[in-house]
Protein backbone atom coordinates (compact mmCIF):
# COMPACT_ATOMS: atom_id res chain seq x y z
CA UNK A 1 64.15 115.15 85.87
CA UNK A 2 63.87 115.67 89.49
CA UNK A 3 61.68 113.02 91.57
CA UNK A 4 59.07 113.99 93.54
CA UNK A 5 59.32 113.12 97.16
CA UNK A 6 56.64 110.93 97.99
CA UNK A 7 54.92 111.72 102.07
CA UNK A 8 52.22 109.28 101.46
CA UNK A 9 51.32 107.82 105.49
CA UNK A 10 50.45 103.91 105.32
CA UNK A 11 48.30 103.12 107.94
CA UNK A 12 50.55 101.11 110.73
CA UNK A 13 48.88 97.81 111.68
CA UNK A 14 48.81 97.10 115.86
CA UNK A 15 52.34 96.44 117.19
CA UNK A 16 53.84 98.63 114.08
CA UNK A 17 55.00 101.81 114.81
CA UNK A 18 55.68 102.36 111.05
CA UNK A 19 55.21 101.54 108.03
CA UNK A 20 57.48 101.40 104.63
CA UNK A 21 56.82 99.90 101.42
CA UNK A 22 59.34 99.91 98.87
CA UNK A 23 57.42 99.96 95.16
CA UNK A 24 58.82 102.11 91.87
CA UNK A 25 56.68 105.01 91.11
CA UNK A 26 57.14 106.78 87.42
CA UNK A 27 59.99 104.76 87.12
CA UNK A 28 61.66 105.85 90.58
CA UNK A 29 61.87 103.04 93.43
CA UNK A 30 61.00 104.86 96.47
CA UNK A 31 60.61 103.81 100.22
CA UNK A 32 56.90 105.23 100.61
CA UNK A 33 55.52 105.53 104.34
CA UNK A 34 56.73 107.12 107.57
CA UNK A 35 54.26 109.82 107.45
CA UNK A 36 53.42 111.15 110.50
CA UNK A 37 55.22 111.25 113.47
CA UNK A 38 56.34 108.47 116.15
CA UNK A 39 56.41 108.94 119.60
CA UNK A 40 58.77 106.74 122.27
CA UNK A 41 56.67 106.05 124.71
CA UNK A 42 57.40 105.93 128.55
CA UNK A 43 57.91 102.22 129.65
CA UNK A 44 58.15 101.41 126.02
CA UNK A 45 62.00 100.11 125.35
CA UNK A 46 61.77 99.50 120.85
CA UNK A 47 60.27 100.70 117.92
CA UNK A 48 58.45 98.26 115.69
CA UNK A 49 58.92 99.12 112.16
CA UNK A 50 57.64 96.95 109.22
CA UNK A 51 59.67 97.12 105.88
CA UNK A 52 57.69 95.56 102.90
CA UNK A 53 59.78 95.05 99.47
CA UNK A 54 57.08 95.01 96.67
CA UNK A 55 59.93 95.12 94.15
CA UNK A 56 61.26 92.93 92.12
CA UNK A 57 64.71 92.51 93.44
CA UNK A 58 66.34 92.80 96.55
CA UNK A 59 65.99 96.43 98.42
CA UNK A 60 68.01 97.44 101.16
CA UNK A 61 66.17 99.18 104.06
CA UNK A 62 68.78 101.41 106.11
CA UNK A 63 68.35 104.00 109.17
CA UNK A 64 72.20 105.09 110.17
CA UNK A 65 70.62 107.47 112.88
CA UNK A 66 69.01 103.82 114.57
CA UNK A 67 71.59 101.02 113.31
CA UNK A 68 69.57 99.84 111.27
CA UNK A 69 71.19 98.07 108.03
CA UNK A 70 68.78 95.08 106.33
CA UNK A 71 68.41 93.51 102.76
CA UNK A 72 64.47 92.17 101.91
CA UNK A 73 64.32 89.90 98.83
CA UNK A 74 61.31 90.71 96.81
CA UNK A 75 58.19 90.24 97.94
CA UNK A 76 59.67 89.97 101.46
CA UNK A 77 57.81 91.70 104.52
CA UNK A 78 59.82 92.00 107.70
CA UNK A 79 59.55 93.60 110.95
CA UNK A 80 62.52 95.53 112.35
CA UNK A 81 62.88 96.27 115.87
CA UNK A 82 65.25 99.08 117.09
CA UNK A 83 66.14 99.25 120.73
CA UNK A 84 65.37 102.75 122.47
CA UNK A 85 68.96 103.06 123.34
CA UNK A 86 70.18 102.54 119.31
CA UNK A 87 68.19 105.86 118.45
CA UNK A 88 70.10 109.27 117.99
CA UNK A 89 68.32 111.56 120.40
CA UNK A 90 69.68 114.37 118.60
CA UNK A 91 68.09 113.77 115.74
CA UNK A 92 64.54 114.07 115.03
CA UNK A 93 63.79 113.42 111.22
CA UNK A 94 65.82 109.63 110.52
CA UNK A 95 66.25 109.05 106.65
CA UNK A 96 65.45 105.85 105.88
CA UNK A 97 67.15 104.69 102.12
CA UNK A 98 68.01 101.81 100.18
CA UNK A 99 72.04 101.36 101.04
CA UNK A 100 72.01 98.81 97.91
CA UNK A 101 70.86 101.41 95.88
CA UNK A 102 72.15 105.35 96.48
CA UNK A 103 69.63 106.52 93.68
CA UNK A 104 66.59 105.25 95.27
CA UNK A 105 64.46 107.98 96.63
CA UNK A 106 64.85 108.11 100.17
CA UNK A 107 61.71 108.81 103.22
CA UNK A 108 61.74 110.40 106.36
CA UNK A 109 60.79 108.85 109.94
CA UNK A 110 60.23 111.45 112.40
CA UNK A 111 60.28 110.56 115.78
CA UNK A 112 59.92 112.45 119.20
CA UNK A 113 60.28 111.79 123.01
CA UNK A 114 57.20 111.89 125.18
């Protein structure tokens, strides 16, 4: 059966940018959140993101487009920050995945220039 891509926005707390939570819906693990879009802002030099694993076991949180490659252990909440200058301008819609897992659904964190 075909998953259904989840675009569920989670609220970003202050000093998040974004937010992802990793959690198994109808027996698909997902990364739910991004929603939205995220703009760099002038004088502004990172993006804040906050990865929380609500799984089980480990779950890899991965962004090629931003260099981003980490593991979270369950229950683990962690705060990523990409540097301005690690972001692919060309690209405006970053998949985010699970690079421990290749079947996990995947999300999408759009971001523009101001």
């Amino acid at each position: 059966s075909l998953a259904m891509v989840l675009c569920n926005t989670l609220p970003a707390q202050a000093g998040e940018d974004a937010k992802f939570v990793a959690v198994e819906k109808d027996g698909v693990k997902v990364w739910e959140g991004g929603g939205g879009t995220v703009e760099l802002k002038p004088g502004a030099k990172s993006l804040a993101l906050k990865a929380v694993n609500k799984l089980n076991a480990e779950h890899g949180f991965a962004i090629d487009t931003m260099k981003v490659k980490e593991v979270l252990k369950p229950g683990e909440e962690k705060t990523i920050t990409v540097p301005f200058e690690n972001i692919d301008r060309t690209v405006t819609e970053h998949r985010v995945y699970c690079h421990l897992h290749p079947k996990h659904e995947p999300a999408t964190l759009k971001v523009k220039a101001k």
